[in-house]
Each structure stands twice: as C-alpha cells, then as structure tokens.
N, C-alpha and C. Protein backbone atom coordinates (compact mmCIF):
# COMPACT_ATOMS: atom_id res chain seq x y z
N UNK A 1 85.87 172.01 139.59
CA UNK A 1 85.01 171.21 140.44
C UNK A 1 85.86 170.11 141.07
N UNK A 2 85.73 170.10 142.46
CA UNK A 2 87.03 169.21 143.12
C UNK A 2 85.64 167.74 143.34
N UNK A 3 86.26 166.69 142.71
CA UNK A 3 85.17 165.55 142.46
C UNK A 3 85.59 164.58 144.07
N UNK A 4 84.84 163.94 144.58
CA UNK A 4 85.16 163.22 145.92
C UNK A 4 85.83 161.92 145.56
N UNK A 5 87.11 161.47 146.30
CA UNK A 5 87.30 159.91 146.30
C UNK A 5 86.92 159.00 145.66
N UNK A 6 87.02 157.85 145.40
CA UNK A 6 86.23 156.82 144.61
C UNK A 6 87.01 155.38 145.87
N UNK A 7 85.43 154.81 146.41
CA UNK A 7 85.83 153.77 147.64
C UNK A 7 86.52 152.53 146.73
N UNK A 8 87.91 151.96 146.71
CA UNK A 8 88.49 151.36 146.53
C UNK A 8 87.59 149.63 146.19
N UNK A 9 86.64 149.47 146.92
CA UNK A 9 86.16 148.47 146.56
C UNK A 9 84.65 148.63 145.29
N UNK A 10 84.35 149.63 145.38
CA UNK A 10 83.89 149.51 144.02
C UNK A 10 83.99 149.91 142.90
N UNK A 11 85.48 150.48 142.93
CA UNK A 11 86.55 150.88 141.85
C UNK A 11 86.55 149.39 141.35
N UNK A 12 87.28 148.20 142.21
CA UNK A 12 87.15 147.06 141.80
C UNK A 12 85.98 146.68 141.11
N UNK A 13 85.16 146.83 141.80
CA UNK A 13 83.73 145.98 140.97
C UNK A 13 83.73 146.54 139.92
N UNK A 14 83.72 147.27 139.33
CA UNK A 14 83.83 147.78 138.05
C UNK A 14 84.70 147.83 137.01
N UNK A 15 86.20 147.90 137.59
CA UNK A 15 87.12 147.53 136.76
C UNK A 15 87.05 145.59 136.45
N UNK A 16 86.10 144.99 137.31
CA UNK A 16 86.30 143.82 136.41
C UNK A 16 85.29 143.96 135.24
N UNK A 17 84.07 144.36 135.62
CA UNK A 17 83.15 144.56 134.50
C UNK A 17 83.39 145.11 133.21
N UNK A 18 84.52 145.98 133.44
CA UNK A 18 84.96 146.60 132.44
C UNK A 18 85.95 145.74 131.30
N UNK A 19 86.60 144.79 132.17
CA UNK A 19 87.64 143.59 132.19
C UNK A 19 86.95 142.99 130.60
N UNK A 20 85.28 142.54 131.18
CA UNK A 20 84.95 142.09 130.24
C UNK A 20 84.15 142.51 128.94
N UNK A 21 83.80 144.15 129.04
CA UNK A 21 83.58 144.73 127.71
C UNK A 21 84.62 145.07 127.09
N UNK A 22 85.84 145.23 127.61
CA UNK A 22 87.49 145.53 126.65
C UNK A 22 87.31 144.48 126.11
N UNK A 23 87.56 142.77 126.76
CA UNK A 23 87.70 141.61 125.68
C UNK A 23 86.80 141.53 124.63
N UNK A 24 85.76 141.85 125.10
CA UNK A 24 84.53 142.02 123.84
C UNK A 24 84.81 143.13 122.81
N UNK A 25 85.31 143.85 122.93
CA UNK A 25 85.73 145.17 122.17
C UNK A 25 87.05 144.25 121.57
N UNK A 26 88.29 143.48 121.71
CA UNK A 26 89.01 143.17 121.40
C UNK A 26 88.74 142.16 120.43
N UNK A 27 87.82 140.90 120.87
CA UNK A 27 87.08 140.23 120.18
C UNK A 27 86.57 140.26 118.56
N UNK A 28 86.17 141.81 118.69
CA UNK A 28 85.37 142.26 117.61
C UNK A 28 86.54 143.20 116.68
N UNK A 29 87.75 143.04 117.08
CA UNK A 29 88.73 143.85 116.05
C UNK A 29 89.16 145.16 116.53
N UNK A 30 88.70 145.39 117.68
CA UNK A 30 88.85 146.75 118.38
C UNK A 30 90.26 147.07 118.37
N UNK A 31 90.73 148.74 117.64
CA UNK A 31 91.89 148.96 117.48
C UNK A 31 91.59 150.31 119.29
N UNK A 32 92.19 149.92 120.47
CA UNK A 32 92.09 150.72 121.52
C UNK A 32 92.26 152.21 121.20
N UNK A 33 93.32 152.27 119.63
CA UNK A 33 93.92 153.70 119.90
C UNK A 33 92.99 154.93 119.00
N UNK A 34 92.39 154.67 118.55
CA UNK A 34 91.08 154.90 117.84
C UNK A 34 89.96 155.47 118.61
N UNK A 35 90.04 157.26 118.43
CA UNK A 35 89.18 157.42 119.84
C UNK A 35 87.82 157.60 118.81
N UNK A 36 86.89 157.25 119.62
CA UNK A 36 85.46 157.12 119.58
C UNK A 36 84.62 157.53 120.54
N UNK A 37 83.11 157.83 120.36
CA UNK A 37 82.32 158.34 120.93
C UNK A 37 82.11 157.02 122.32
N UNK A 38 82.31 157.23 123.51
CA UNK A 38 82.24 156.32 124.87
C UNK A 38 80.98 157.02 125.21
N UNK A 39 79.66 156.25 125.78
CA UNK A 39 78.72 156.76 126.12
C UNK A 39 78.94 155.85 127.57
N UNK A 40 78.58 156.41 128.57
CA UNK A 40 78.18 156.04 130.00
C UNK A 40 76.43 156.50 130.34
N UNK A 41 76.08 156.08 131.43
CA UNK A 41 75.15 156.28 131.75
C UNK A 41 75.01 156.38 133.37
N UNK A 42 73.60 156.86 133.77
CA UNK A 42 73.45 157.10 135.47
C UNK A 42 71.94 157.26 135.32
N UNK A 43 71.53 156.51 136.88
CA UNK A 43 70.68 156.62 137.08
C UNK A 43 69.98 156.92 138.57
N UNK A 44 69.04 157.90 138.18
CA UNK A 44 68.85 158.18 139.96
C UNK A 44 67.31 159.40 140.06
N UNK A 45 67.43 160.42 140.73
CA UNK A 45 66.43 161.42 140.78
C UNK A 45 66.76 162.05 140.05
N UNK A 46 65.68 162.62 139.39
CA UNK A 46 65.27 163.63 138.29
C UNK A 46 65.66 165.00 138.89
N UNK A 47 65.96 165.11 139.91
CA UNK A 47 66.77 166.62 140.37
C UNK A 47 68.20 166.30 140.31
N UNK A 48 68.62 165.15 140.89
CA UNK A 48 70.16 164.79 140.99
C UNK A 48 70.52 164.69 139.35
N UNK A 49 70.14 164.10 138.57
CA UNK A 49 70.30 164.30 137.28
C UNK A 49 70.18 165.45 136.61
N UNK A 50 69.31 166.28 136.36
CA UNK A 50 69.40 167.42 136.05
C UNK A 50 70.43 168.61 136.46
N UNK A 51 70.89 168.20 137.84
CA UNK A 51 72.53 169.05 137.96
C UNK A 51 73.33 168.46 137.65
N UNK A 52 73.56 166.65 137.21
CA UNK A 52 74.69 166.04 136.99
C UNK A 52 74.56 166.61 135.07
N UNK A 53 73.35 166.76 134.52
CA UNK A 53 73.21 167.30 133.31
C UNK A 53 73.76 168.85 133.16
N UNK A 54 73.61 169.72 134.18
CA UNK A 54 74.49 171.09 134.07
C UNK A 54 75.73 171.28 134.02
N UNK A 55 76.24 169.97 134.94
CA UNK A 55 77.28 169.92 135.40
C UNK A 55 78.17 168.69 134.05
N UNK A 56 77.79 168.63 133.27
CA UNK A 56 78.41 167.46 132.11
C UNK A 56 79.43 168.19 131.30
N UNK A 57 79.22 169.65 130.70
CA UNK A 57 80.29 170.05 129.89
C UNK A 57 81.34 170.20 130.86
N UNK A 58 81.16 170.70 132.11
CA UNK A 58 82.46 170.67 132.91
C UNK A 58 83.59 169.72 133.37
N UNK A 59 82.81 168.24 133.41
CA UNK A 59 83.03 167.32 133.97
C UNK A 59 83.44 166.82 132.65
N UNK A 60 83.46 167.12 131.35
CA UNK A 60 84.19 166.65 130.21
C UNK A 60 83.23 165.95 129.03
N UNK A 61 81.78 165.95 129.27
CA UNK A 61 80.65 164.84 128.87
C UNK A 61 79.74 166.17 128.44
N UNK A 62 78.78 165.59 127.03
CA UNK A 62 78.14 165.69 126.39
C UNK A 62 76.62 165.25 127.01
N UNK A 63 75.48 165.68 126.74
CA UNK A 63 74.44 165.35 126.96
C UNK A 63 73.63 164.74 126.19
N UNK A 64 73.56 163.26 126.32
CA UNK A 64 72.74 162.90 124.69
C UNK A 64 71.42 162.67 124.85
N UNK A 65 71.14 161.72 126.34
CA UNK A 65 69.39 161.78 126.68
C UNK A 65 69.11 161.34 127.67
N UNK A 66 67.56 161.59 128.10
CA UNK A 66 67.45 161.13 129.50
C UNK A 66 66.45 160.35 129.18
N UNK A 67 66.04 158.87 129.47
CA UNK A 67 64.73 158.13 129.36
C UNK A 67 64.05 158.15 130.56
N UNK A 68 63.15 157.78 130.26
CA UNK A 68 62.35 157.71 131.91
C UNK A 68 62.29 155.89 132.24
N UNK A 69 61.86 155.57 133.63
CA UNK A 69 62.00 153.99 133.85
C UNK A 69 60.73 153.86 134.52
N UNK A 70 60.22 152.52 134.25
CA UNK A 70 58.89 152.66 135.29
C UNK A 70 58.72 152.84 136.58
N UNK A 71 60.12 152.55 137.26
CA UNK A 71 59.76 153.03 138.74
C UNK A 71 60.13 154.15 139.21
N UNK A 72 59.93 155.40 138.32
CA UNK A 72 59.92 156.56 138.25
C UNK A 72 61.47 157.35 138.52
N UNK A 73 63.15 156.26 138.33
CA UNK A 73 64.21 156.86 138.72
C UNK A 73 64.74 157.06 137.15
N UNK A 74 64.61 158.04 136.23
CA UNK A 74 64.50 158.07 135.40
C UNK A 74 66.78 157.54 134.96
N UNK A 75 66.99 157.64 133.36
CA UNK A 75 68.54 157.62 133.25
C UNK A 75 69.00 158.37 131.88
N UNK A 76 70.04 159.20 132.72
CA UNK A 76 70.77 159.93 131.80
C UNK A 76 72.05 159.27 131.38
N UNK A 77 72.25 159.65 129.82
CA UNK A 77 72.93 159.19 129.15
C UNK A 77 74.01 160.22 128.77
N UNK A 78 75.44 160.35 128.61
CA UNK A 78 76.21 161.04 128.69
C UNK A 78 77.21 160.49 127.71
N UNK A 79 77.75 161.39 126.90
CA UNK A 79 79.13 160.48 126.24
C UNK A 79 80.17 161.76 126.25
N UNK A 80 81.41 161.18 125.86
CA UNK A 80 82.55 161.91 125.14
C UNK A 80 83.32 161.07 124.54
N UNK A 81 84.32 161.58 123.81
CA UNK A 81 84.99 160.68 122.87
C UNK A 81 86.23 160.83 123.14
N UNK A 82 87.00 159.35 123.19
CA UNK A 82 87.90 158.75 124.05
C UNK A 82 88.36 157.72 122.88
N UNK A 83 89.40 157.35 123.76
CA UNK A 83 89.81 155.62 123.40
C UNK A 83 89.67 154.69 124.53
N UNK A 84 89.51 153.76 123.77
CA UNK A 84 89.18 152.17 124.54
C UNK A 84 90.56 151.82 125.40
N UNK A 85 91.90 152.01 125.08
CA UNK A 85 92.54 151.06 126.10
C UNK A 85 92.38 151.45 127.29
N UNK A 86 92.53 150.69 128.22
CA UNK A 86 92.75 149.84 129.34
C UNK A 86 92.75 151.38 130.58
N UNK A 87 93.92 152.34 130.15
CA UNK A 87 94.23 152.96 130.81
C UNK A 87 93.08 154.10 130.98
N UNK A 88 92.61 154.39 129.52
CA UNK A 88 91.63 155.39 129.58
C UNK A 88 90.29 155.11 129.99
N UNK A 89 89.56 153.85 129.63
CA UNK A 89 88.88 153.38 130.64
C UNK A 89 88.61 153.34 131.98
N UNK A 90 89.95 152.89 132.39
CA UNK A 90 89.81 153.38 134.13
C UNK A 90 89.98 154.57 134.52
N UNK A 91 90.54 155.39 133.87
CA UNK A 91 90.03 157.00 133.69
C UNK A 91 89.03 157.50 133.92
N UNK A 92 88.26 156.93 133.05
CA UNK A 92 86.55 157.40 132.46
C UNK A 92 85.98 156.53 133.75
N UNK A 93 85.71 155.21 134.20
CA UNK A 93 85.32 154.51 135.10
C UNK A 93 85.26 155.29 136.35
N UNK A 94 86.58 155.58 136.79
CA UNK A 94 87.08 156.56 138.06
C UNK A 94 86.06 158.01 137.93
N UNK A 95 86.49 158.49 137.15
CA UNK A 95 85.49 160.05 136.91
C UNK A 95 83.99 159.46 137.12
N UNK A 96 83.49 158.32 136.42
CA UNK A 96 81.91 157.83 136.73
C UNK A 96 82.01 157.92 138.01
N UNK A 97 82.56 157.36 138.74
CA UNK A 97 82.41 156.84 140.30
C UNK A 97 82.84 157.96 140.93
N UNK A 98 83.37 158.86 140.61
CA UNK A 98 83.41 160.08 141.38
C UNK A 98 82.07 160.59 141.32
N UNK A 99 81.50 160.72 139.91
CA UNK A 99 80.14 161.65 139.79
C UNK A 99 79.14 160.77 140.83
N UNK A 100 78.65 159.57 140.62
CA UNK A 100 78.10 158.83 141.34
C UNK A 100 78.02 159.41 142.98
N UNK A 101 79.14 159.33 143.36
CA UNK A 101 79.47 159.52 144.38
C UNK A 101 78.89 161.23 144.72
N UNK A 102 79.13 161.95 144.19
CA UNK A 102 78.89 163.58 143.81
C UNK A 102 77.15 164.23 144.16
N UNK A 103 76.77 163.41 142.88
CA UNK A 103 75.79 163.85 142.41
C UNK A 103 74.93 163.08 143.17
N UNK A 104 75.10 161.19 144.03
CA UNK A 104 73.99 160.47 144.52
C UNK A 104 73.39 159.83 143.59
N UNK A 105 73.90 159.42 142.63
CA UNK A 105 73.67 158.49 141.78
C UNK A 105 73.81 157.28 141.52
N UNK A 106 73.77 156.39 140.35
CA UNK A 106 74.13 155.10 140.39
C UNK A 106 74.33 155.24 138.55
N UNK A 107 75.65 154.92 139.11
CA UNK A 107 76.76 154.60 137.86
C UNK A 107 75.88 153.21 137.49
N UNK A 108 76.31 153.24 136.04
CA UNK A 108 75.72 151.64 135.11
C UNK A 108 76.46 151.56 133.99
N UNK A 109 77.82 151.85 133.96
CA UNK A 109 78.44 151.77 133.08
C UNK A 109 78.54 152.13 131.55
N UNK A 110 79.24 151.77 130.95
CA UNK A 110 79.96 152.41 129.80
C UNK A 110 79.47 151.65 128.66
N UNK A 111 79.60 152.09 127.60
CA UNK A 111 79.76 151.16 126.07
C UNK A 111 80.09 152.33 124.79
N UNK A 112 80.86 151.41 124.19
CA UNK A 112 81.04 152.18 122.39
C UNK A 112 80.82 150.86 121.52
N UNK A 113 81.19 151.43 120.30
CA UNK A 113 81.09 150.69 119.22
C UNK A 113 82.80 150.48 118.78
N UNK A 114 83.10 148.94 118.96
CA UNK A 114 84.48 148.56 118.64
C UNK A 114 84.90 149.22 116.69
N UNK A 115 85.95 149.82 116.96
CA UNK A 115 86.54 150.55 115.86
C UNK A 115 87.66 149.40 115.29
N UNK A 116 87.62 149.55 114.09
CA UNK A 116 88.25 148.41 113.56
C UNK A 116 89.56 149.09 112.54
N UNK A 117 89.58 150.28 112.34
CA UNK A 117 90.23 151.23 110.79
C UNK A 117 89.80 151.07 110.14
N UNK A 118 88.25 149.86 109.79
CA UNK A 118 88.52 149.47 108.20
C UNK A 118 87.01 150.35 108.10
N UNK A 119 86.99 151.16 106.51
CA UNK A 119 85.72 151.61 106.53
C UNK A 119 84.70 150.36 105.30
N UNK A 120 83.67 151.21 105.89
CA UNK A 120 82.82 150.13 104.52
C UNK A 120 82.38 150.83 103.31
C-alpha cells in the first residue's frame, strides 16, 4: 500500500506534541528501548474507519476498539508494539499522518504506559 506524503507543517504540529508525552514518559522512568504496546487513535466516519480497520494489519496495527462520540464521528483505536525513543515515534507519528491523510481522517495521537525494567 503506497501511503501519501505527510504536509510538512503538520508533521510539525505533532512532533511538538509528541515533544511533550516523551518528557512525560521520561519523567516517569521511561526506559525508550523497551518496546511496548503504543496505542494511537483516529477519528472520523464510520465508513472511513471501517476500511482504515481492514486496512490495520497491513499498515502494521492491531485493532483494539471503536467507541462511538455524541456527535455521531465515532473513534478507532489501534495499537502495535514499539519503543518510545524519539526516532520511532516520529516513525509511528509520520505513518499516523499518512493514514489520516489516506483514509480522511483525523489523527489524535498516541499514548503507552512508561516502562521502567522494574517488575512488581
């Protein structure tokens, strides 16, 4: 699947946002190299979603759920498991904003749970 461009200026907007869930992930003991389950999300039409949902094992992503929203643009939730640094992030960021772009969606970003090595 050949994914479209990603417009340079809201590559930016996002790589700062991202800027500030890494420090928060760092904050909390986050070892980057430690891959973990990365969940992203999108939101848009319930048809555009449902092919961005066919289209998830290809695109490298898991299907975990779709909620519905009250103003009827429901959001799918997507993960795969990755690591946190810097580089792979904007990886994963870039591929969002391609799908976005793809599918007619609206990217809403990313989150995991900061990995520390230590178990309890």
């Amino acid at each position: 699947m050949k994914l479209p461009p990603v417009d340079p200026a809201r590559l930016d907007e996002e790589w700062r946002a991202d800027q500030d869930v890494l420090a928060n992930l760092r904050e909390n003991g986050d070892q980057s190299d430690i891959p973990r389950p990365v969940d992203v999300s999108f939101r848009g039409s319930p048809d555009a979603l449902d092919d961005l949902a066919d289209a998830a094992e290809e695109l490298g992503f898991e299907v975990i759920e779709t909620e519905p929203s009250e103003d009827g643009e429901p959001w799918l939730f997507l993960q795969r498991t990755q690591t946190s640094d810097a580089d792979a992030i904007k990886a994963l960021t870039i591929i969002c904003l391609q799908i976005e772009a793809m599918f007619g969606l609206e990217y809403d970003g990313w989150g995991c749970v900061a990995q520390t090595g230590l178990t309890h």
